[in-house]
Every structure is written in C-alpha cells, then in structure tokens.
PDB file of N, CA and C in Angstrom:
ATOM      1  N   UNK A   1       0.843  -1.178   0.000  1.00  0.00           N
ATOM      2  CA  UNK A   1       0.000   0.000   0.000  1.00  0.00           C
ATOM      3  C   UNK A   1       0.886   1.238   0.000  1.00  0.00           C
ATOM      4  N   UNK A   2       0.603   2.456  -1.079  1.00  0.00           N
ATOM      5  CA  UNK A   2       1.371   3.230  -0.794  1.00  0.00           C
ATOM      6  C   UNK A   2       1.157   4.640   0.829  1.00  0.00           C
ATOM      7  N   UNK A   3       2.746   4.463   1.016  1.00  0.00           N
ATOM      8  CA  UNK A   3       2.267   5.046   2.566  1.00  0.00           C
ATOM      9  C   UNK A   3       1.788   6.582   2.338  1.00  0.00           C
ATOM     10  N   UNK A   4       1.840   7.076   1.522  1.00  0.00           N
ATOM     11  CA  UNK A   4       0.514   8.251   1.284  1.00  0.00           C
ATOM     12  C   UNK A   4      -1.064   7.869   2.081  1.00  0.00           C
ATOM     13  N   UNK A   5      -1.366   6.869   1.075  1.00  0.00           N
ATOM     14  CA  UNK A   5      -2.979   6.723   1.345  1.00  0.00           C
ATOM     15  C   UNK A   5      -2.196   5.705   2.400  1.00  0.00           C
ATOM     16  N   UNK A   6      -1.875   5.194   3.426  1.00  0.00           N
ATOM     17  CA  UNK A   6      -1.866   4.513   4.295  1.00  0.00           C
ATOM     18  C   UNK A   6      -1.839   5.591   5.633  1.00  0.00           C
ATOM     19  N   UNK A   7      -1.206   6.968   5.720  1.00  0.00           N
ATOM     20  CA  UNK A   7      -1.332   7.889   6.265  1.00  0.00           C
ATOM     21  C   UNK A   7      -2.496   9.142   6.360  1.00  0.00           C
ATOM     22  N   UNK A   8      -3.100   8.908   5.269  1.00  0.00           N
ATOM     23  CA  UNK A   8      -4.348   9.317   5.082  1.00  0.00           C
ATOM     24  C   UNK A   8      -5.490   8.442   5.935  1.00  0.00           C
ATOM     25  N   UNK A   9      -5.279   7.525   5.586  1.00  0.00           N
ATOM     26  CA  UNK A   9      -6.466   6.326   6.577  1.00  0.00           C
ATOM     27  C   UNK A   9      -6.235   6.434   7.600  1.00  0.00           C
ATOM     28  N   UNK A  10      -4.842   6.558   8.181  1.00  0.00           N
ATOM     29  CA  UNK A  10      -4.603   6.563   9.977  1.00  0.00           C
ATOM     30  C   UNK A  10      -5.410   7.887  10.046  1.00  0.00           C
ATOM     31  N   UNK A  11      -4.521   9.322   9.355  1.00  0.00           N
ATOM     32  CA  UNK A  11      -5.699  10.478   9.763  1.00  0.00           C
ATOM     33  C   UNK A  11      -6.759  10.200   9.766  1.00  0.00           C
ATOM     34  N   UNK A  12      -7.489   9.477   8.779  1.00  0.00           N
ATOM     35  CA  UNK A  12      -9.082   9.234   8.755  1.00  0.00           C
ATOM     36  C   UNK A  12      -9.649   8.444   9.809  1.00  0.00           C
ATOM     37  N   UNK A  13      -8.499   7.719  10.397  1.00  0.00           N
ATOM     38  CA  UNK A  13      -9.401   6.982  11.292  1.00  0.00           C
ATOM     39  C   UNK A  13      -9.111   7.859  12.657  1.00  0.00           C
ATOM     40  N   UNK A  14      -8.154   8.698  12.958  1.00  0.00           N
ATOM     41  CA  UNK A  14      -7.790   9.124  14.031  1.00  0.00           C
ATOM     42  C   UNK A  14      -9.103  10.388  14.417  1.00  0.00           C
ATOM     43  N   UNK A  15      -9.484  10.862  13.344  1.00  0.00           N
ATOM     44  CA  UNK A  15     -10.512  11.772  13.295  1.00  0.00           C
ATOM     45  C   UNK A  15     -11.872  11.545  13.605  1.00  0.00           C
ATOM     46  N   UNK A  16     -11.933  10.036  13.274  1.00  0.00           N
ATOM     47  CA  UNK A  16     -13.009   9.389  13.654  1.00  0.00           C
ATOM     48  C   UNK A  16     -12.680   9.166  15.350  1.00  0.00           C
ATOM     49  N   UNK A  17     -12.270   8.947  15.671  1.00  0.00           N
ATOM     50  CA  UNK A  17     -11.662   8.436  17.028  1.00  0.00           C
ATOM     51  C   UNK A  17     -12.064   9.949  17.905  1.00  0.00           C
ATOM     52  N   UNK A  18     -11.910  11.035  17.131  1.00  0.00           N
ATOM     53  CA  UNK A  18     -11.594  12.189  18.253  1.00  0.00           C
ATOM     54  C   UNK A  18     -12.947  12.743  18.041  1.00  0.00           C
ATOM     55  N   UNK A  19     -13.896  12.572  16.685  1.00  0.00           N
ATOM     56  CA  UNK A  19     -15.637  12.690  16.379  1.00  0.00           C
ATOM     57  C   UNK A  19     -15.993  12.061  17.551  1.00  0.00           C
ATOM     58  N   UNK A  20     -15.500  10.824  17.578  1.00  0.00           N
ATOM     59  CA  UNK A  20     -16.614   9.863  18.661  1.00  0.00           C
ATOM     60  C   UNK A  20     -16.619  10.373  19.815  1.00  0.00           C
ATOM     61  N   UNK A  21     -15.109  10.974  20.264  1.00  0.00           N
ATOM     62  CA  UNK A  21     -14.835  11.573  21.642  1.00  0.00           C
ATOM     63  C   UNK A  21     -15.399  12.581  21.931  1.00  0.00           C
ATOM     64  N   UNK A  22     -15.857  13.401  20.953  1.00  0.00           N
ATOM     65  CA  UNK A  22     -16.013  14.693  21.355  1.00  0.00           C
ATOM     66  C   UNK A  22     -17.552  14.555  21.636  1.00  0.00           C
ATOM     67  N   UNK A  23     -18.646  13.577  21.401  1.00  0.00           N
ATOM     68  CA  UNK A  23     -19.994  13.176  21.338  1.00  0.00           C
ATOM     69  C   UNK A  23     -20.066  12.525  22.542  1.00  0.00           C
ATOM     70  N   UNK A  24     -19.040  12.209  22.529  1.00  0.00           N
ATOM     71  CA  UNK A  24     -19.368  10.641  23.794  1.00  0.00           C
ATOM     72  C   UNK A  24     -20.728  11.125  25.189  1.00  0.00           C
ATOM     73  N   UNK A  25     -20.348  12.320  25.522  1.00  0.00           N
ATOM     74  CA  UNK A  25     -21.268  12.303  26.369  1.00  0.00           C
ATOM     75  C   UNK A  25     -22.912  12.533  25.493  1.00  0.00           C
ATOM     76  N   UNK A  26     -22.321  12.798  25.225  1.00  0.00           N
ATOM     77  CA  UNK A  26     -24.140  12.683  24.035  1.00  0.00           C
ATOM     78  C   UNK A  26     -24.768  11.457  23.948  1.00  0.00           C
ATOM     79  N   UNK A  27     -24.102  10.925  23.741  1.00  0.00           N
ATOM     80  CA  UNK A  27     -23.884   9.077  23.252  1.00  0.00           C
ATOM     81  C   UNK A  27     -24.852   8.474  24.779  1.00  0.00           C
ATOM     82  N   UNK A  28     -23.647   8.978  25.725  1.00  0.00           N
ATOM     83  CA  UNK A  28     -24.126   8.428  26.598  1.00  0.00           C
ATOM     84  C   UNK A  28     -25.399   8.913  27.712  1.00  0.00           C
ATOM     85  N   UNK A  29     -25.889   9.813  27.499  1.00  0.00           N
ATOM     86  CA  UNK A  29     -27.045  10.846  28.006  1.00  0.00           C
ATOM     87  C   UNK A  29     -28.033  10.123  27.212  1.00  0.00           C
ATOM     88  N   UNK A  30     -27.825   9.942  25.837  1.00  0.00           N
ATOM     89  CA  UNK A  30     -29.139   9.017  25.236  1.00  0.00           C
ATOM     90  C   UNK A  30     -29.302   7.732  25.175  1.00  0.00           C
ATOM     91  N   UNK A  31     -28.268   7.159  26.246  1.00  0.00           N
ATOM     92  CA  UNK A  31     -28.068   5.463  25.903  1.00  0.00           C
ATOM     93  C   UNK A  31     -28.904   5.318  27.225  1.00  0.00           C
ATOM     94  N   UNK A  32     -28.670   6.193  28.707  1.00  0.00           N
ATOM     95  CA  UNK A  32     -29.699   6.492  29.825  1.00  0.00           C
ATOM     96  C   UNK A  32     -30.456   6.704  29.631  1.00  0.00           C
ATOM     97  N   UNK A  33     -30.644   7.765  28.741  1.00  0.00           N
ATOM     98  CA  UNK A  33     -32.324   7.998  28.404  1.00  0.00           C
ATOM     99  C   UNK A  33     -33.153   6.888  27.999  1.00  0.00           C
ATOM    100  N   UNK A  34     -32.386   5.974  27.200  1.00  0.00           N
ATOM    101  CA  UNK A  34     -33.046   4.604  26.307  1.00  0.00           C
ATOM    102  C   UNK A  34     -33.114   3.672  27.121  1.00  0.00           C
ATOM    103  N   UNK A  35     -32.456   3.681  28.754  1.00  0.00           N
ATOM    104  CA  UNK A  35     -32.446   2.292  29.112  1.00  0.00           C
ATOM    105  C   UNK A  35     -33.740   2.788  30.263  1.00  0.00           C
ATOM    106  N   UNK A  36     -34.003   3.938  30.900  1.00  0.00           N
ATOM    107  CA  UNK A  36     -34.629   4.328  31.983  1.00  0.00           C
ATOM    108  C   UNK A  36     -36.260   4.628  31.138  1.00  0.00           C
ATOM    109  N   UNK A  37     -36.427   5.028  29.704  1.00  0.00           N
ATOM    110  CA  UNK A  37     -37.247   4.545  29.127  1.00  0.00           C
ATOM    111  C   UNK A  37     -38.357   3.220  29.066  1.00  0.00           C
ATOM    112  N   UNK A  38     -37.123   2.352  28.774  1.00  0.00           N
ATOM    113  CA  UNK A  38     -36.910   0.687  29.176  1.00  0.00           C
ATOM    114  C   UNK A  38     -37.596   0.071  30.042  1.00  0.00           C
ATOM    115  N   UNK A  39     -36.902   0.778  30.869  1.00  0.00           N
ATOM    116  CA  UNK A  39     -37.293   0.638  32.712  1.00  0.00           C
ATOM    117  C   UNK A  39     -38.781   0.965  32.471  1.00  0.00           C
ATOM    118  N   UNK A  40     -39.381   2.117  32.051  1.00  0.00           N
ATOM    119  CA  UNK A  40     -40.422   2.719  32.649  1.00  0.00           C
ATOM    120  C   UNK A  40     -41.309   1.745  31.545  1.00  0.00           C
ATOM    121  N   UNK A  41     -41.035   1.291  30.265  1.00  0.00           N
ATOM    122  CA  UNK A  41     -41.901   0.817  29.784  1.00  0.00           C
ATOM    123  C   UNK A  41     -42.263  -0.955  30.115  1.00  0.00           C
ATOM    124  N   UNK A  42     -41.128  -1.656  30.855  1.00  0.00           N
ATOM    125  CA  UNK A  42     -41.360  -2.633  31.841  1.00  0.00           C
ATOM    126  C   UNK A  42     -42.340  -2.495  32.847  1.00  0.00           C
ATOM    127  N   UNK A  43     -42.133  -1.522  33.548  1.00  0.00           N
ATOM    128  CA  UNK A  43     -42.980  -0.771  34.567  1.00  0.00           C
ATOM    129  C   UNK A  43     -44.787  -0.935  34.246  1.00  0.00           C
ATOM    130  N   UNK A  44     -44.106  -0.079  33.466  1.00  0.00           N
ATOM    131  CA  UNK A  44     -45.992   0.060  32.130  1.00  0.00           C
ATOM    132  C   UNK A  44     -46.931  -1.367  31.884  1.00  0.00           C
ATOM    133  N   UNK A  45     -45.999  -2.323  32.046  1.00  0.00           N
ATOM    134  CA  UNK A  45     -46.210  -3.867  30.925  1.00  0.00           C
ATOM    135  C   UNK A  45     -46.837  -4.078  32.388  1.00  0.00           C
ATOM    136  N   UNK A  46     -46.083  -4.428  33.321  1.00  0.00           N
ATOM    137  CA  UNK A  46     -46.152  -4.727  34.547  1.00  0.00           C
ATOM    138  C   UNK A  46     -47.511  -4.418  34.919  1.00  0.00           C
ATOM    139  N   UNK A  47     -48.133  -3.099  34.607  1.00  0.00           N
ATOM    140  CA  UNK A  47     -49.148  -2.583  35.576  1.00  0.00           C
ATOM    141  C   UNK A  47     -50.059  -2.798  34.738  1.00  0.00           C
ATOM    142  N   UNK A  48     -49.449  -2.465  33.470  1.00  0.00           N
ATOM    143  CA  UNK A  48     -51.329  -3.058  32.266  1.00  0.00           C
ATOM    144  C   UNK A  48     -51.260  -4.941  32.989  1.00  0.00           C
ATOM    145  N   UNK A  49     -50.465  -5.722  32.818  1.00  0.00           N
ATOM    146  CA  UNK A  49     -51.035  -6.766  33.157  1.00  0.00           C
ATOM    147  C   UNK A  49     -51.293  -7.029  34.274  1.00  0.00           C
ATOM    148  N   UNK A  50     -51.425  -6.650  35.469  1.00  0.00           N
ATOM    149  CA  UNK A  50     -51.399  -6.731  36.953  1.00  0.00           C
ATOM    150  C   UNK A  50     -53.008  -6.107  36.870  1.00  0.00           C
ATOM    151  N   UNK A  51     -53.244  -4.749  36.413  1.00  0.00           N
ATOM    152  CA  UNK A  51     -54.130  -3.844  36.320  1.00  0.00           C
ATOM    153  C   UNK A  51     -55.375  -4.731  35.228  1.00  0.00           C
ATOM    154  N   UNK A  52     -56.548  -4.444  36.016  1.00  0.00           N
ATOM    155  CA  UNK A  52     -57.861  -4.776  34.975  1.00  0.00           C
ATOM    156  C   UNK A  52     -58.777  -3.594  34.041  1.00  0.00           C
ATOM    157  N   UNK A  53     -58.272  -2.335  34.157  1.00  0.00           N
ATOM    158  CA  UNK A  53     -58.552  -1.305  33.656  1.00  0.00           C
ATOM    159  C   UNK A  53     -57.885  -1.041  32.724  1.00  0.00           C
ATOM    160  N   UNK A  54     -58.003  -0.225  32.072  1.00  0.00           N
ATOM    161  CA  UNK A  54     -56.583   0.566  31.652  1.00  0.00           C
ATOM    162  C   UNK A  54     -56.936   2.021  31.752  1.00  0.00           C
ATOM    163  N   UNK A  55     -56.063   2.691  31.840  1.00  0.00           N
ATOM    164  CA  UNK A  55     -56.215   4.217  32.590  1.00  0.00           C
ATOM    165  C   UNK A  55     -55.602   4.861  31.221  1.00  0.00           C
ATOM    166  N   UNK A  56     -55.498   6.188  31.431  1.00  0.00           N
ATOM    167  CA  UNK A  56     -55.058   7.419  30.768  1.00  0.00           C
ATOM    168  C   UNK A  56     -53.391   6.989  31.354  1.00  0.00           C
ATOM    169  N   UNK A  57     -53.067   7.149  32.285  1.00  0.00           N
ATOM    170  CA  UNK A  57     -51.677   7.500  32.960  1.00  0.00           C
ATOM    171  C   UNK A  57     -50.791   6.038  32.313  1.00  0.00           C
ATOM    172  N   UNK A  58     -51.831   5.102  32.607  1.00  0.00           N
ATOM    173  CA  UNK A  58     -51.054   4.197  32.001  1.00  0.00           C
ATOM    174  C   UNK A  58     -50.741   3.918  30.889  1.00  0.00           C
ATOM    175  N   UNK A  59     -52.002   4.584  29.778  1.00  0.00           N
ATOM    176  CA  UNK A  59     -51.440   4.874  28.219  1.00  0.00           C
ATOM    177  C   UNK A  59     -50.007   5.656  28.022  1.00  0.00           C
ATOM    178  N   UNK A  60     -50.377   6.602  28.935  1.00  0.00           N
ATOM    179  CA  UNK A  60     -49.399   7.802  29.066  1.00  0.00           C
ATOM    180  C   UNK A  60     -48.062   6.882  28.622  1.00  0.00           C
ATOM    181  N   UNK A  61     -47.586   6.245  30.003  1.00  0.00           N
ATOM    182  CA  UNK A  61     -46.490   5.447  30.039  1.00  0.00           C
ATOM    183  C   UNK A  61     -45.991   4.558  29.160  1.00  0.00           C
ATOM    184  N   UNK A  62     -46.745   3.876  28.911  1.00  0.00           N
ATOM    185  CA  UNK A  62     -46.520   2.960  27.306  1.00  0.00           C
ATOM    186  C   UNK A  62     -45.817   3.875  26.415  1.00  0.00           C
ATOM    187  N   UNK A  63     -46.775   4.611  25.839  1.00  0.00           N
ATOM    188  CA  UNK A  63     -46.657   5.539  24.636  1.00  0.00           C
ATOM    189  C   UNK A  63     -45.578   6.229  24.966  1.00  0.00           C
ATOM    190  N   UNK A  64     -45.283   6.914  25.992  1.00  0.00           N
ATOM    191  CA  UNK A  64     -44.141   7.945  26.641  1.00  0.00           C
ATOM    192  C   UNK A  64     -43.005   6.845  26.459  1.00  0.00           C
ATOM    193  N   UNK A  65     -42.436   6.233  27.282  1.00  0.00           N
ATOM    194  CA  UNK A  65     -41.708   5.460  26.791  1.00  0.00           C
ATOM    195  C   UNK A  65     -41.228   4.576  25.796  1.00  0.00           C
ATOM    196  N   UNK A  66     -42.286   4.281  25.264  1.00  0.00           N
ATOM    197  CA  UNK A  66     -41.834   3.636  23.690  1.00  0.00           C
ATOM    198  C   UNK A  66     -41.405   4.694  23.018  1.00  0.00           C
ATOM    199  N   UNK A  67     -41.906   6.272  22.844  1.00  0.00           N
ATOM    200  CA  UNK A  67     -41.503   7.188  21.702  1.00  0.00           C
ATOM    201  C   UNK A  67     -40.339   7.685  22.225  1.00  0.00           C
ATOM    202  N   UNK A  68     -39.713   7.554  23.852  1.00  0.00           N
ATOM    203  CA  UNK A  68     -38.655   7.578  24.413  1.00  0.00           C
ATOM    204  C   UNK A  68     -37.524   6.827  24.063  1.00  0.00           C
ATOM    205  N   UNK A  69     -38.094   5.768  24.277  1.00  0.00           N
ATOM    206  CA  UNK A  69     -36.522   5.092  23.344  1.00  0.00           C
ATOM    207  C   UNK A  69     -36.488   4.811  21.750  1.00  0.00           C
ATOM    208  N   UNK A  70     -37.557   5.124  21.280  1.00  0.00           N
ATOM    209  CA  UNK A  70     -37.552   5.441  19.847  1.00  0.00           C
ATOM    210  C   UNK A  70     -36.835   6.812  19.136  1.00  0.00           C
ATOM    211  N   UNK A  71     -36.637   7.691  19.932  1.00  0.00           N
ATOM    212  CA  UNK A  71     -36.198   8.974  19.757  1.00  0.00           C
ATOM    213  C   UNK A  71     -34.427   8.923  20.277  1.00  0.00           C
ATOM    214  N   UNK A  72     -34.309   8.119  21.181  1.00  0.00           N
ATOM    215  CA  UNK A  72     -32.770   8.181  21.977  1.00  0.00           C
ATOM    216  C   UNK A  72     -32.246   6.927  20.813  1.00  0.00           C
ATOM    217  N   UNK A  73     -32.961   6.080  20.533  1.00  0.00           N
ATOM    218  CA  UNK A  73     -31.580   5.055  19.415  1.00  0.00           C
ATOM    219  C   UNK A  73     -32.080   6.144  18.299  1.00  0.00           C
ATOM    220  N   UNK A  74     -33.007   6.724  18.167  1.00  0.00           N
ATOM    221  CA  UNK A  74     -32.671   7.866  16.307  1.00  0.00           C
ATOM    222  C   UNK A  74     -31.614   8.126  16.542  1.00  0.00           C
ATOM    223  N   UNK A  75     -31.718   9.296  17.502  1.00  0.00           N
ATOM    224  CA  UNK A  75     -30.682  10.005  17.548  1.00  0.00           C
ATOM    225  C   UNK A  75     -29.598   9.633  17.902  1.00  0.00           C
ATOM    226  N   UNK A  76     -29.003   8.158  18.446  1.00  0.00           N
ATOM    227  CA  UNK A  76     -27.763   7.703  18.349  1.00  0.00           C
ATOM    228  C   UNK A  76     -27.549   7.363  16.376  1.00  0.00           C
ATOM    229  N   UNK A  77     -28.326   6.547  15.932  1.00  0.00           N
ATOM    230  CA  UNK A  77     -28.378   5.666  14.936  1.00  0.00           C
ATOM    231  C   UNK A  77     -27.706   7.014  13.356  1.00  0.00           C
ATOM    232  N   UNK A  78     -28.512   7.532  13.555  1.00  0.00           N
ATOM    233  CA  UNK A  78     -28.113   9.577  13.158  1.00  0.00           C
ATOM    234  C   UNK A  78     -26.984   9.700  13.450  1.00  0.00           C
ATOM    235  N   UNK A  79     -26.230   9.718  14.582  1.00  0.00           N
ATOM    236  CA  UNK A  79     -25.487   9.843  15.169  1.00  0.00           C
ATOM    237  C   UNK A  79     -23.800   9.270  14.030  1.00  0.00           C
ATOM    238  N   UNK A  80     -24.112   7.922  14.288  1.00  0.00           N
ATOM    239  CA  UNK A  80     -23.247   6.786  13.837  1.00  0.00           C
ATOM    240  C   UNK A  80     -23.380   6.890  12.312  1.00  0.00           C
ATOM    241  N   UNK A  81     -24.763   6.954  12.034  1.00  0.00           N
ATOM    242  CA  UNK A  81     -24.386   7.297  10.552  1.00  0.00           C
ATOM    243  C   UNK A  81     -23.779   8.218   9.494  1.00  0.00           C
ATOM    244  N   UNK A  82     -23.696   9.044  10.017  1.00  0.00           N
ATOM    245  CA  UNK A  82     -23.234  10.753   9.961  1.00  0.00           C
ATOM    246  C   UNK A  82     -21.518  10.567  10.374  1.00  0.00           C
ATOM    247  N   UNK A  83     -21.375   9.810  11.096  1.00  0.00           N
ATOM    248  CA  UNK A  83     -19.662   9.500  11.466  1.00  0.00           C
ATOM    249  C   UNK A  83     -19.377   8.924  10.682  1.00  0.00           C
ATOM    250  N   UNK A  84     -19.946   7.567  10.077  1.00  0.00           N
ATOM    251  CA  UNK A  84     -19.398   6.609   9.235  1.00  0.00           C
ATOM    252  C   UNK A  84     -19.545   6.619   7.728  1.00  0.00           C
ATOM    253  N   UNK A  85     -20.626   7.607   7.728  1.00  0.00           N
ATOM    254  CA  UNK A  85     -20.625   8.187   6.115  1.00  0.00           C
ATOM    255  C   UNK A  85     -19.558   8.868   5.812  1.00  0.00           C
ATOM    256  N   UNK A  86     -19.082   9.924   6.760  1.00  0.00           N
ATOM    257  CA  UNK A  86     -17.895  10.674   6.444  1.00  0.00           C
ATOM    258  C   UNK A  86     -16.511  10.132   6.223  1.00  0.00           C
ATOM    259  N   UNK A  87     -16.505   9.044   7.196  1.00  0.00           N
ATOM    260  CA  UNK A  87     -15.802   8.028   7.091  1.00  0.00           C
ATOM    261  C   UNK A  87     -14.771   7.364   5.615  1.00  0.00           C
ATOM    262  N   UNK A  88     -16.788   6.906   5.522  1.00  0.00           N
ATOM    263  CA  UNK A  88     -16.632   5.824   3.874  1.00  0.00           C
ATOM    264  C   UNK A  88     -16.343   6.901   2.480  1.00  0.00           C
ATOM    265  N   UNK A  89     -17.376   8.178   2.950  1.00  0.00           N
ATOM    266  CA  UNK A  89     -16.802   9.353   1.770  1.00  0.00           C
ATOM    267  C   UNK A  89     -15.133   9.340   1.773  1.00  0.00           C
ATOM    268  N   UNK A  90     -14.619   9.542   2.584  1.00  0.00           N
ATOM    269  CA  UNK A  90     -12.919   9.956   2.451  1.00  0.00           C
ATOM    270  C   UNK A  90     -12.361   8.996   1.901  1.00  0.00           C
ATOM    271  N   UNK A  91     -12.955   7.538   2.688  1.00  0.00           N
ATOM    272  CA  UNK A  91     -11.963   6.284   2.107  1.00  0.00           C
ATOM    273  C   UNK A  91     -12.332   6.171   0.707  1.00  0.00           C
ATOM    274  N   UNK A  92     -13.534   6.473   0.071  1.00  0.00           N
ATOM    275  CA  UNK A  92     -13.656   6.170  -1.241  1.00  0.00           C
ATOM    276  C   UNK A  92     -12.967   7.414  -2.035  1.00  0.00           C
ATOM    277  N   UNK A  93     -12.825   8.156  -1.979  1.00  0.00           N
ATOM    278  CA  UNK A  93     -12.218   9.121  -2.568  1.00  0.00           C
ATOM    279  C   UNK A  93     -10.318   8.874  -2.836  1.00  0.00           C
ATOM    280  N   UNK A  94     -10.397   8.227  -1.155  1.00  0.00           N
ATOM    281  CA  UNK A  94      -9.087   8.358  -1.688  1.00  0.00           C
ATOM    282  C   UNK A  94      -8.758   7.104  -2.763  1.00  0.00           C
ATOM    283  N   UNK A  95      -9.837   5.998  -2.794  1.00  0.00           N
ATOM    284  CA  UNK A  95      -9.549   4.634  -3.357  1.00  0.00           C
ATOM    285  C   UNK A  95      -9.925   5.427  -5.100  1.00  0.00           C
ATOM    286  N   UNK A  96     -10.493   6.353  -4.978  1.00  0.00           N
ATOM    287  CA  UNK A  96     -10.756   6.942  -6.268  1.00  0.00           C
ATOM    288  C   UNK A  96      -9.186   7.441  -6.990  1.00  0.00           C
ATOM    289  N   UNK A  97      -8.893   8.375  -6.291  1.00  0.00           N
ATOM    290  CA  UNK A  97      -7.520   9.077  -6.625  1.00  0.00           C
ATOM    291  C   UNK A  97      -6.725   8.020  -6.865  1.00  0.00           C
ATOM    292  N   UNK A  98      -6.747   6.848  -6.252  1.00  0.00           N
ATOM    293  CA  UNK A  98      -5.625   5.679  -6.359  1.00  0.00           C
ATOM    294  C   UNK A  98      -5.566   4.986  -7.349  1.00  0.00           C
ATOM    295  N   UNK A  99      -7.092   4.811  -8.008  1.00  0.00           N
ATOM    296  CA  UNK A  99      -7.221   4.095  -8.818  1.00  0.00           C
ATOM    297  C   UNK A  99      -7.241   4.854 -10.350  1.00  0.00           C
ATOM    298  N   UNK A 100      -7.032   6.564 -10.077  1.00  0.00           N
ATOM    299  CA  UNK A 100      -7.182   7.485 -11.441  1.00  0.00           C
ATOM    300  C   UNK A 100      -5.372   7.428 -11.645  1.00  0.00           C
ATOM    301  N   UNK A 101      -4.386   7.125 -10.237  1.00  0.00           N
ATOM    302  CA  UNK A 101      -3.355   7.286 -10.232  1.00  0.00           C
ATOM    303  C   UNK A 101      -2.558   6.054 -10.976  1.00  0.00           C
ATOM    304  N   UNK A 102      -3.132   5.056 -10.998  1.00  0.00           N
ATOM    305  CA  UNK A 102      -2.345   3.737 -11.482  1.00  0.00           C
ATOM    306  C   UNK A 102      -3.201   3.802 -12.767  1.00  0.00           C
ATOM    307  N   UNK A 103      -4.037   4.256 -13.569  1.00  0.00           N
ATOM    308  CA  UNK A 103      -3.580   4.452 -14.869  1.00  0.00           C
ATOM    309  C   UNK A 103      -3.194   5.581 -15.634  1.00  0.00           C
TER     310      UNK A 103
END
C-alpha cells in the first residue's frame, strides 16, 4: 500500500476516534435515556397486566416510553451514521484518486 494513502487512513481513522470523543457524552445521556425509558416501559407492561382497567396515565407510560426510546436510538443511529458516512466518503475518494493514479 502506498504510505501516502496509508497515512491518510490513519488520519481518517484518528478523526473518527476524536468525532466519537467529542460526542461521547451525548452518546451516553441518550443510551440512559433509552435504558430508563426501558425501565419505565417494563414498569408500564407490569401494571397493564397486573391492572384490569386501563387508565389514561397508564397509556401515558406505554406511549411515553416507547416514543422515548424510539427517539434516543434515532438520535444515536443519526449519530453513527453521519460518522461513518464521512468516514466511507474519504476512504472512497481516496480509493478513487488511487485508482485514477495507477492508470
């Protein structure tokens, strides 16, 4: 491999490395949000089947929590994709240049 594009990929990946870092608490504020969601929609399951009614509060909870952790993996999933697109853009570019270079 020529060490051009082999130094290019370390930058590319090192950049990725310092993207992820600089999010991380993001990452992890919505990975709590998704698991205490979780929690509450266990909670929810728990009381609709225990419960012979069903209430308002307890719709509440279902619904609240399901669109809770539906919203915290978007916005990770967004997240990751947006890193790794940028990613695959650079590496293909440079596999472009490499391959306009060897003929």
């Amino acid at each position: 491999m020529n060490p051009e594009i082999k130094e290019m990929l370390t930058e590319t990946l090192n950049a990725l490395e310092r993207l992820l870092n600089i999010f991380r608490i993001e990452r992890i504020i919505h990975l709590i949000i998704g698991a205490v969601a979780f929690l509450m929609l266990l909670y929810a399951i728990v009381l609709l089947i225990s419960s012979k009614d069903v209430t308002s509060s307890l719709l509440v909870s279902l619904f609240g929590s399901s669109g809770l952790i539906a919203a915290s993996s978007a916005r990770i999933t967004y997240f990751f994709n947006k890193a790794f697109g940028l990613i695959e853009e650079i590496i293909r570019s440079i596999i472009k240049s490499e391959k306009s270079h060897e003929k």
